[in-house]
C-alpha atoms as a PDB file:
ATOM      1  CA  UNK A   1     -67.356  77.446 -38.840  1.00  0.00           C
ATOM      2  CA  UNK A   2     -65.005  75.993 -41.168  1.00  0.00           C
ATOM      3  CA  UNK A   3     -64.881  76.854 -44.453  1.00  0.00           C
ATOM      4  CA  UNK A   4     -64.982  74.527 -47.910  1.00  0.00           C
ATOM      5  CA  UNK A   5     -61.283  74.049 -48.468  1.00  0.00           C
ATOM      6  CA  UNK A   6     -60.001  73.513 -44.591  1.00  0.00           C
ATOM      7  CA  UNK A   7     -62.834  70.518 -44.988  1.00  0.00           C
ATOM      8  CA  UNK A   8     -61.053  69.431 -48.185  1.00  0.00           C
ATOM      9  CA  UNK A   9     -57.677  69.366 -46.375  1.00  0.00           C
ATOM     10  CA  UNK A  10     -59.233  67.731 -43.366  1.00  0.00           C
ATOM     11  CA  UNK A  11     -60.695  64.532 -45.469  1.00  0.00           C
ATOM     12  CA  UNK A  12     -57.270  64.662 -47.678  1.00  0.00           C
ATOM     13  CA  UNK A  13     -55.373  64.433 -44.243  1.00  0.00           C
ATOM     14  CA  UNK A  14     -57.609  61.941 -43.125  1.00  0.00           C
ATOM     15  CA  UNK A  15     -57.429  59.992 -46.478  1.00  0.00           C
ATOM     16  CA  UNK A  16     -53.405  60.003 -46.579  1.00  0.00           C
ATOM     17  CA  UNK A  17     -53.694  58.951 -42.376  1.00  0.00           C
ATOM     18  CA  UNK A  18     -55.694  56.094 -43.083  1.00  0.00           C
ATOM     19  CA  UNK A  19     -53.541  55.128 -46.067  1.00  0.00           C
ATOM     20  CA  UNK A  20     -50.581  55.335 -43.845  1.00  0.00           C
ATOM     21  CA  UNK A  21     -51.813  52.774 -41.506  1.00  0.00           C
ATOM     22  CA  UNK A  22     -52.432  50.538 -44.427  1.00  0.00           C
ATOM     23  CA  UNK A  23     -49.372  51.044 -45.620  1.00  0.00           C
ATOM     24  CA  UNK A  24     -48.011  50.381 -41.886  1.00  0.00           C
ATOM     25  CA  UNK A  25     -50.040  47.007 -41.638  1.00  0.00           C
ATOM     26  CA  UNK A  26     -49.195  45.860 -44.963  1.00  0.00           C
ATOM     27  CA  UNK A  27     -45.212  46.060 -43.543  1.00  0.00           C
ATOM     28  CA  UNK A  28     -45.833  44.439 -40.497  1.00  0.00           C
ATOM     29  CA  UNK A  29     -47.531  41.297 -41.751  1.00  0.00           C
ATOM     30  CA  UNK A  30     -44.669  40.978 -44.894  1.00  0.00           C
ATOM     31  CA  UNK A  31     -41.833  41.615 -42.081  1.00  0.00           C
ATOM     32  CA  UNK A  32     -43.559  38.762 -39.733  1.00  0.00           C
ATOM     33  CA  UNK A  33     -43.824  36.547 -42.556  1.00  0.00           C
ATOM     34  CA  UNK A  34     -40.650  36.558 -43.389  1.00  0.00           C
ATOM     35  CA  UNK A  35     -39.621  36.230 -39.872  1.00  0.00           C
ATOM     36  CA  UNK A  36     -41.375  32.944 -39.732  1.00  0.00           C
ATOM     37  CA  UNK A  37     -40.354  31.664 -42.909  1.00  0.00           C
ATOM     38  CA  UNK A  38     -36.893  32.128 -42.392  1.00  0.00           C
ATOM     39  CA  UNK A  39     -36.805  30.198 -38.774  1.00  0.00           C
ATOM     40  CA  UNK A  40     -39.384  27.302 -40.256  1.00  0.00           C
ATOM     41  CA  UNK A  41     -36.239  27.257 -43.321  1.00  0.00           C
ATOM     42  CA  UNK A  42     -34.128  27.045 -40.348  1.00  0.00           C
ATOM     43  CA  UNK A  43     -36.098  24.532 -38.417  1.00  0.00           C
ATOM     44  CA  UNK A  44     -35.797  22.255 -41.971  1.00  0.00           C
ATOM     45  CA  UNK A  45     -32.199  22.945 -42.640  1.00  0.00           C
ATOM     46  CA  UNK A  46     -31.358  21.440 -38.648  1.00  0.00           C
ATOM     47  CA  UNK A  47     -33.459  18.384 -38.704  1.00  0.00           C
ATOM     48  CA  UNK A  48     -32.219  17.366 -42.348  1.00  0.00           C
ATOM     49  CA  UNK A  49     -28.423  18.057 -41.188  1.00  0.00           C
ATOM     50  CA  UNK A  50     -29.576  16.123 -37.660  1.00  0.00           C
ATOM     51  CA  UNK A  51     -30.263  13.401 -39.603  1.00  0.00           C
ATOM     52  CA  UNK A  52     -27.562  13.465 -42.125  1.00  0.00           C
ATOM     53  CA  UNK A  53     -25.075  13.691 -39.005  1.00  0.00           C
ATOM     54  CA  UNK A  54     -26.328  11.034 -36.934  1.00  0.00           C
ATOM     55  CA  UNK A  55     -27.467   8.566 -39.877  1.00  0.00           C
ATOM     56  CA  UNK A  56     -24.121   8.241 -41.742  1.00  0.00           C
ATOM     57  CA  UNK A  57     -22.068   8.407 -38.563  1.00  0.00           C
ATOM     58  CA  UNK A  58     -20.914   5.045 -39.330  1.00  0.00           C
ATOM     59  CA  UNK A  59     -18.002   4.692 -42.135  1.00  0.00           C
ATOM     60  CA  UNK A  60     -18.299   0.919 -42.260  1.00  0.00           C
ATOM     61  CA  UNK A  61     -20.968   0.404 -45.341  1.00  0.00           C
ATOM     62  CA  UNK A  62     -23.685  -1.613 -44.238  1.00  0.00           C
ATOM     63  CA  UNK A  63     -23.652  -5.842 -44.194  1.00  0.00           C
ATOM     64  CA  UNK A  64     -26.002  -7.790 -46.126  1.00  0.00           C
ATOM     65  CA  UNK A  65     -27.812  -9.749 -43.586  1.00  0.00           C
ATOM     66  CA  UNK A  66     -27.966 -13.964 -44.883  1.00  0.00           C
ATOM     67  CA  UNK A  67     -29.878 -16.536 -43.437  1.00  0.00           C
ATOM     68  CA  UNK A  68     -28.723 -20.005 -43.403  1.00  0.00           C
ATOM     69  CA  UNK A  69     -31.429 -22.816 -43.011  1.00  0.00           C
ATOM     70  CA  UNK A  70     -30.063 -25.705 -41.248  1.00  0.00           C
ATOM     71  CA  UNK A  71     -32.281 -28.967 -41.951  1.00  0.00           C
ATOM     72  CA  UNK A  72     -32.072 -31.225 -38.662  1.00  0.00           C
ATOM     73  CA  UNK A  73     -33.526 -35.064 -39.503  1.00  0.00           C
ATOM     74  CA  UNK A  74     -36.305 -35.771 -37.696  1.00  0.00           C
ATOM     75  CA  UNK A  75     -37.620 -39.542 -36.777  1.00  0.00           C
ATOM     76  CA  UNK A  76     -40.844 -40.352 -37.122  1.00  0.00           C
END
């Protein structure tokens, strides 16, 4: 039979356990999101440089492109 105060520490114990685990799951999901955000930064940061790299590979600036209409005489 247990008496008043050892069921006082038991639901204080139990109280301070379950905020623990909150506590616990609160870290995990920050520390995973985190994770994530800084390989999707990474992801972003690679395909822009990709890009950069292979787009301006060329030191030559580009050429206006003209178009010259040549009129031929036609007979009727």
């Amino acid at each position: 039979m247990a008496t008043t105060k050892r069921d006082r520490q038991r639901a204080n114990r139990e109280l301070r356990q379950a905020e623990l685990k909150k506590q616990q799951t609160r870290a995990a999901l920050k520390s995973r999101t985190i994770r994530w955000s800084k390989i999707g930064l990474v992801v972003i940061v690679l395909f822009v440089l990709s890009n950069w790299i292979f787009n301006s590979s060329s030191d030559e600036p580009a050429l206006p492109t003209t178009t010259t209409v040549v009129e031929t005489p036609t007979t009727p």
